[in-house]
C-alpha atoms as a PDB file:
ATOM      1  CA  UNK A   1      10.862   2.905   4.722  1.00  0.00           C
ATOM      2  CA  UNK A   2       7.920   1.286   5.621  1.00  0.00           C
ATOM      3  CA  UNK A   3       4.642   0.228   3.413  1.00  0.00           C
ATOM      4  CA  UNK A   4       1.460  -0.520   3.891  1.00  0.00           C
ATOM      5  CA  UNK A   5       1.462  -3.059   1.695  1.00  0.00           C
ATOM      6  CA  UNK A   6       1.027  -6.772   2.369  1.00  0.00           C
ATOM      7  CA  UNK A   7       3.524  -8.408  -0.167  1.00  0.00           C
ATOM      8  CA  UNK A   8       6.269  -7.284  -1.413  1.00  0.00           C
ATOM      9  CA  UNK A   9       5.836  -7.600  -5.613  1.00  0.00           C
ATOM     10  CA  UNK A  10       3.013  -4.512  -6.578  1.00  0.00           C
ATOM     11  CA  UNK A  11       0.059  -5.597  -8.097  1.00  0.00           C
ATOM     12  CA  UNK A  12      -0.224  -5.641 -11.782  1.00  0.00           C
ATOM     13  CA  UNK A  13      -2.017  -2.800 -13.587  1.00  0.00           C
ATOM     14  CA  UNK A  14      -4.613  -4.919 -15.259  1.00  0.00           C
ATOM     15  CA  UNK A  15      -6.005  -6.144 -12.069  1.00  0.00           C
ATOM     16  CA  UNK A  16      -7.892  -2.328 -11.535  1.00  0.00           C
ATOM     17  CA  UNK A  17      -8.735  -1.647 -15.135  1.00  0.00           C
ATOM     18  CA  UNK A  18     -12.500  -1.099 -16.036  1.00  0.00           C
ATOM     19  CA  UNK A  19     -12.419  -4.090 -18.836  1.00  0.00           C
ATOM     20  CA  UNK A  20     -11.346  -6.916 -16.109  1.00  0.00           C
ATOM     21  CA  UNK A  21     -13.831  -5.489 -13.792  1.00  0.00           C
ATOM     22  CA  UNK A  22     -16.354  -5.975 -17.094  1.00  0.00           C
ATOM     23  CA  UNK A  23     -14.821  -9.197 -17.987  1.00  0.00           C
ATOM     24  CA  UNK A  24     -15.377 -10.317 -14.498  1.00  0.00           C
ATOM     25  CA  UNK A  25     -19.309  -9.151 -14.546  1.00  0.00           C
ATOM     26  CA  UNK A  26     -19.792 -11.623 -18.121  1.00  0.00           C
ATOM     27  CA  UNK A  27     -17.677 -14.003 -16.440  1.00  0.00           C
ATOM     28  CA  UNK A  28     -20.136 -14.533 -13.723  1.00  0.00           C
ATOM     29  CA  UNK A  29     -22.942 -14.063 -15.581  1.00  0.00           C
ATOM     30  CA  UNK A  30     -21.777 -17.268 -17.994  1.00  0.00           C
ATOM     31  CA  UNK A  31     -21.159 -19.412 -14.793  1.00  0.00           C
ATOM     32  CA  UNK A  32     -24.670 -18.785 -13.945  1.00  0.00           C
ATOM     33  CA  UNK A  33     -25.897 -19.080 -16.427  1.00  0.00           C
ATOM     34  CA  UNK A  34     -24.009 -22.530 -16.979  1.00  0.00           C
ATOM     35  CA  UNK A  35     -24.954 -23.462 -13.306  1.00  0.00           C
ATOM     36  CA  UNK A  36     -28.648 -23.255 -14.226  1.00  0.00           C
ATOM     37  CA  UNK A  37     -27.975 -25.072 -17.869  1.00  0.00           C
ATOM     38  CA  UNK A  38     -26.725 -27.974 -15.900  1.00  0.00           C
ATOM     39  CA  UNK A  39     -29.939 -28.185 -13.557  1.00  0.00           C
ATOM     40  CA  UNK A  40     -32.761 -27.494 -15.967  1.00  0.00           C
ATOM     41  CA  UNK A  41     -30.988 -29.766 -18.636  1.00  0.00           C
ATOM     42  CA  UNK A  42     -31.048 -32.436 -16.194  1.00  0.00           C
ATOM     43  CA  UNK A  43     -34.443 -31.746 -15.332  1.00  0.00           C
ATOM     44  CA  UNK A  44     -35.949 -31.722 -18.443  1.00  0.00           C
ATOM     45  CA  UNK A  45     -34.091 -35.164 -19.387  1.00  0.00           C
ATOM     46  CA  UNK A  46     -35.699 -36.662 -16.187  1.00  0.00           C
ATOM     47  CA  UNK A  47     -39.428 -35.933 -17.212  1.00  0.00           C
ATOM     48  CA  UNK A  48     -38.226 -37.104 -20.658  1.00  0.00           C
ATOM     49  CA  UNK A  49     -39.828 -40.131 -22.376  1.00  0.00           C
ATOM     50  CA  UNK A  50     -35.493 -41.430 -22.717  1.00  0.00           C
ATOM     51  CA  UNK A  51     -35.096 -41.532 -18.985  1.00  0.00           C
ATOM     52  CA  UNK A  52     -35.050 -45.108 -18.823  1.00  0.00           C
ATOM     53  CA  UNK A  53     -35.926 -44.417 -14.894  1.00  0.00           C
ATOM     54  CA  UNK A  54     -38.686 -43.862 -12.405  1.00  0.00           C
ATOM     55  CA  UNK A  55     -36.893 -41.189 -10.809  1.00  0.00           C
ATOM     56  CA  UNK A  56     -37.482 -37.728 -11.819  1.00  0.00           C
ATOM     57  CA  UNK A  57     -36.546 -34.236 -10.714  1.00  0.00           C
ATOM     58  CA  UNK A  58     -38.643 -32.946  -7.473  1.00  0.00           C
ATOM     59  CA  UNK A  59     -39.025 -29.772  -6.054  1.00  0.00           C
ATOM     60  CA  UNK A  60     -36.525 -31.301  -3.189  1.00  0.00           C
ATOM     61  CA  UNK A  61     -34.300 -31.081  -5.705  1.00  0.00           C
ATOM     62  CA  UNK A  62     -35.182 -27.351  -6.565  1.00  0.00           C
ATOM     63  CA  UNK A  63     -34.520 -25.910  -2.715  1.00  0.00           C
ATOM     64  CA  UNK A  64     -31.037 -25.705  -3.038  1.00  0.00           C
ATOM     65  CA  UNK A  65     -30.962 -23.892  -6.509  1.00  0.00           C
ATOM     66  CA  UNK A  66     -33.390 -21.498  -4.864  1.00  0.00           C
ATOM     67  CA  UNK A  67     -31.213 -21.377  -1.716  1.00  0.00           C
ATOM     68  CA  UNK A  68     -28.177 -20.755  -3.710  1.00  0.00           C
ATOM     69  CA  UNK A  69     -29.517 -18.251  -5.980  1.00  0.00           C
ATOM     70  CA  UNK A  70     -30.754 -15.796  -2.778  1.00  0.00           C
ATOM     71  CA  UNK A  71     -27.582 -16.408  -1.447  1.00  0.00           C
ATOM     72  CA  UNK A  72     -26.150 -14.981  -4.417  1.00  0.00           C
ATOM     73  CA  UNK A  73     -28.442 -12.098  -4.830  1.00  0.00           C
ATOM     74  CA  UNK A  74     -28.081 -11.235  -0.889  1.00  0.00           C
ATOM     75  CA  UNK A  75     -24.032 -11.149  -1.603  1.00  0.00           C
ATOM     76  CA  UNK A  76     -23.740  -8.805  -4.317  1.00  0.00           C
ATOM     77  CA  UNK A  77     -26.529  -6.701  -2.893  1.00  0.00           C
ATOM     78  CA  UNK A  78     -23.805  -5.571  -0.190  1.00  0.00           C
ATOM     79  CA  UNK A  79     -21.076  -2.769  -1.124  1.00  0.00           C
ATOM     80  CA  UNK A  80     -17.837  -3.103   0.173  1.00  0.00           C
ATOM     81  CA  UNK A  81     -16.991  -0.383   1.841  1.00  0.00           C
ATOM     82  CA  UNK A  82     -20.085  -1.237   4.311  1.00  0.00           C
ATOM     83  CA  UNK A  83     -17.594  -4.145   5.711  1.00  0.00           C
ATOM     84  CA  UNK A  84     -15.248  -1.822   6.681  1.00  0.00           C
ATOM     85  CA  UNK A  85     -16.066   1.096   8.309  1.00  0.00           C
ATOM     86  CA  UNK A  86     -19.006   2.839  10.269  1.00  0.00           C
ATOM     87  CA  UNK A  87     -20.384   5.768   8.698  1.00  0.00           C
ATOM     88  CA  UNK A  88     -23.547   7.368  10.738  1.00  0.00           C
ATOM     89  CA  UNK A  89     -24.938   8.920   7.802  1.00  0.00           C
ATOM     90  CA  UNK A  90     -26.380   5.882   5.674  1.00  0.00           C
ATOM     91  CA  UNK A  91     -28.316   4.207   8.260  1.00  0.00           C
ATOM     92  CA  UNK A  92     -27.590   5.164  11.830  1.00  0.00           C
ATOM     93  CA  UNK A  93     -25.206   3.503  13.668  1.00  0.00           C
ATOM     94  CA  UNK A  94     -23.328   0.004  13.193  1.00  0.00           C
ATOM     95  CA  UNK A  95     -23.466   0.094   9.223  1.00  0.00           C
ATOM     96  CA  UNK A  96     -20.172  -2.669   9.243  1.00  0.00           C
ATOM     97  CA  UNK A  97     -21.974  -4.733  11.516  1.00  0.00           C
ATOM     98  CA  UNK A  98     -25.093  -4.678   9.877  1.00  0.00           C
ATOM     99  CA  UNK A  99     -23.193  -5.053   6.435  1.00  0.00           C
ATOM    100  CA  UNK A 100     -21.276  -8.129   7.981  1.00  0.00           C
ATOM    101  CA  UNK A 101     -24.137  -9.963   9.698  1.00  0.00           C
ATOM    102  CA  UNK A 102     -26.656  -9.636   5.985  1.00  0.00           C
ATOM    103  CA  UNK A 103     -23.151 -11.272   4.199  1.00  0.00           C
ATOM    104  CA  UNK A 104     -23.212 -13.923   6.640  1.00  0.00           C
ATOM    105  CA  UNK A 105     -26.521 -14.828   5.807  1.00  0.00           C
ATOM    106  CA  UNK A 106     -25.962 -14.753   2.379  1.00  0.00           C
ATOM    107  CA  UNK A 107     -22.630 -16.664   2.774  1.00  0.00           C
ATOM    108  CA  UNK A 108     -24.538 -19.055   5.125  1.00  0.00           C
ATOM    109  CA  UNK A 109     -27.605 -19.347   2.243  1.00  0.00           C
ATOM    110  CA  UNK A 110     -25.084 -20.461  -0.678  1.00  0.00           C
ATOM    111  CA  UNK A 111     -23.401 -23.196   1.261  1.00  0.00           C
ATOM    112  CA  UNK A 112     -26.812 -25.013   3.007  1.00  0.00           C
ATOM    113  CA  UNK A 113     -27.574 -24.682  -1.176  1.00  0.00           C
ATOM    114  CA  UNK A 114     -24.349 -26.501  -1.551  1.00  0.00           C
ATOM    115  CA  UNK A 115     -24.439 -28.834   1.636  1.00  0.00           C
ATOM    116  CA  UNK A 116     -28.260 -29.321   0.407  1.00  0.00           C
ATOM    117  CA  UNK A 117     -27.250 -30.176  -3.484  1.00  0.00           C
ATOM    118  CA  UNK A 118     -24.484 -32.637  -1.979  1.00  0.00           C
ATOM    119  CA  UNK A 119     -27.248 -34.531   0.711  1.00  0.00           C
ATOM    120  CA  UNK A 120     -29.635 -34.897  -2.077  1.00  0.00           C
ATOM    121  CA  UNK A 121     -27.481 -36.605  -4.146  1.00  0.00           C
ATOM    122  CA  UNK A 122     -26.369 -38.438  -1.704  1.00  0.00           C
ATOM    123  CA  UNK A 123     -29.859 -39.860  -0.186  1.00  0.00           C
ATOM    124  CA  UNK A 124     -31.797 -39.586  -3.157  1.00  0.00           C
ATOM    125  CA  UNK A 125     -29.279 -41.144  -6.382  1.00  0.00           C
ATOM    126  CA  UNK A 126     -26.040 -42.604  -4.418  1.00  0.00           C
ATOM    127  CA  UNK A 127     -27.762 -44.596  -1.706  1.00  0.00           C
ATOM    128  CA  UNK A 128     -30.584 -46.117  -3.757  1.00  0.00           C
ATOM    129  CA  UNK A 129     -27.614 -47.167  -6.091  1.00  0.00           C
ATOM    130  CA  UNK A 130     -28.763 -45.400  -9.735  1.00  0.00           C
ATOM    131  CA  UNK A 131     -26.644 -46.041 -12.201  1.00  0.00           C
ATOM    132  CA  UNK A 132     -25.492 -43.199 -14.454  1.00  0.00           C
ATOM    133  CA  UNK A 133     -28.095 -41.564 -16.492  1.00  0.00           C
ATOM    134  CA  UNK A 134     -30.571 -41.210 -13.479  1.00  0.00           C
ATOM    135  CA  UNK A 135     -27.039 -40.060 -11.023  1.00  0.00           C
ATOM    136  CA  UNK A 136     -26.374 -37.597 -13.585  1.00  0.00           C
ATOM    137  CA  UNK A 137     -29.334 -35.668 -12.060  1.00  0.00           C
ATOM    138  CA  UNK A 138     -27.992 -35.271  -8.428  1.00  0.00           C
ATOM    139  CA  UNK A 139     -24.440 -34.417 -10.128  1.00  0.00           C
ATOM    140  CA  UNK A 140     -26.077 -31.633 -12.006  1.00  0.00           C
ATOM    141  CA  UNK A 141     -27.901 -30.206  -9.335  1.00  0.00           C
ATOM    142  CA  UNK A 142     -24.218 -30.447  -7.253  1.00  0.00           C
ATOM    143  CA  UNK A 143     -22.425 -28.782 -10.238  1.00  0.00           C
ATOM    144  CA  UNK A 144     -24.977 -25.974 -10.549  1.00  0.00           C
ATOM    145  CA  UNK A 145     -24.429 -25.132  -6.717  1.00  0.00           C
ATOM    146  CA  UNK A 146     -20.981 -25.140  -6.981  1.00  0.00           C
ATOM    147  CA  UNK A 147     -21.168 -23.020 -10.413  1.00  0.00           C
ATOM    148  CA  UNK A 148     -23.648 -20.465  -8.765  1.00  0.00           C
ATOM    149  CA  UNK A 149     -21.062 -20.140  -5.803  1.00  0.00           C
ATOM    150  CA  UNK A 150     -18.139 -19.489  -7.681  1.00  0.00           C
ATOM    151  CA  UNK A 151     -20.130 -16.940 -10.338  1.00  0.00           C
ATOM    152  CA  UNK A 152     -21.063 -15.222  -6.641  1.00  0.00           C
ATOM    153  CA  UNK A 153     -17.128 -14.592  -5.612  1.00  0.00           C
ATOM    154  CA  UNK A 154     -16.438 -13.699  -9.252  1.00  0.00           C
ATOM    155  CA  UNK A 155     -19.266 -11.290  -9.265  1.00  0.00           C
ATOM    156  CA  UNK A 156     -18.330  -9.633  -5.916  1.00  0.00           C
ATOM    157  CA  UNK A 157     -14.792  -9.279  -6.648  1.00  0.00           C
ATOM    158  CA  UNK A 158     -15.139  -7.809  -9.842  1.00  0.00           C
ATOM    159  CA  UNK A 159     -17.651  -5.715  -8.725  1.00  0.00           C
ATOM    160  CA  UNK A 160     -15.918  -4.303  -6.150  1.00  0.00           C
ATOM    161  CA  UNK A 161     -12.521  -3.682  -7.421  1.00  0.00           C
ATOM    162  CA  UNK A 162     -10.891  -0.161  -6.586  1.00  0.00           C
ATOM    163  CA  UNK A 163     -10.032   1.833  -9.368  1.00  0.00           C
ATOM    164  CA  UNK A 164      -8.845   5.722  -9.403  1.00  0.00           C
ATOM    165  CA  UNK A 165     -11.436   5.895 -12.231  1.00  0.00           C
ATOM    166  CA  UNK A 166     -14.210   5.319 -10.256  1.00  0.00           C
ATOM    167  CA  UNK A 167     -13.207   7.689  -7.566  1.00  0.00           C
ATOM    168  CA  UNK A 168     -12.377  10.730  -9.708  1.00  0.00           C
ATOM    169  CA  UNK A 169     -16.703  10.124 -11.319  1.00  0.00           C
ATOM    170  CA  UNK A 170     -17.450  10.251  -8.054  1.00  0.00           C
ATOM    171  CA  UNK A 171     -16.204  13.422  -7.172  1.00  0.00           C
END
């Protein structure tokens, strides 16, 4: 007897149930939340009257945020069942590939955010030589990039979990 299925060991029930796919949507919604915390709590700490620096947050230091955040919003603006098949009724022909090329971008926009957050903490706190208080800024700005990324995946995914639930409104 043959299966379609990948592995051997079925998947567990809880994986398709409406409250993980609702769990998942708060989930990502918290780590973007907590992404941004990290950023604008580092920002407003650098125009503070404490920072015992000269350095302060720029809008070089706002790009990849912004970059990340698109990204994020072009991602979860794609269904998945556009990456898989053709269907000539939504938007003429070559739907997938159309589908596929827009997630590239957005893939593509979320790690130059990343790549971005990481090369201006390298050439603007790590190379200079801050010490901590005034490096904390380009670690923030690093950790909210990497927070908005993974709150993307966790917001796709849960998203677009298959459930018989869903198929039976739709009919």
């Amino acid at each position: 007897m043959t299966s379609s299925r990948l592995f051997r060991f079925p998947k567990p029930e809880w994986v398709n149930s409406p409250n993980t796919r609702t769990a998942g949507v708060y989930l990502a919604g918290a780590l973007f939340s907590l992404g941004f915390f990290f950023f604008i709590d580092a920002s407003t700490y650098s125009h503070s009257s404490k920072n015992g620096s000269n350095v302060h947050i720029k809008f070089v230091d706002w790009i990849p945020g912004i970059c990340s955040a698109l990204g994020m919003l072009v991602i979860n603006s794609i269904e998945k069942t556009r990456l898989s098949a053709d269907s000539y009724s939504y938007s003429g022909t070559g739907v997938a590939w159309k589908a596929r090329l827009v997630l590239f971008l957005g893939f593509a926009l979320m790690a130059g955010g990343l790549a971005g957050s990481v090369a201006v903490l390298v050439l603007k706190y790590i190379v200079p030589d801050y010490p901590f208080p005034t490096l904390y800024f380009g670690v923030a700005n690093v950790v909210a990039n990497g927070l908005i990324m993974l709150s993307s995946v966790v917001l796709w995914v849960s998203q677009n979990m298959e459930d018989d639930y869903t198929y039976n409104l739709a009919l």
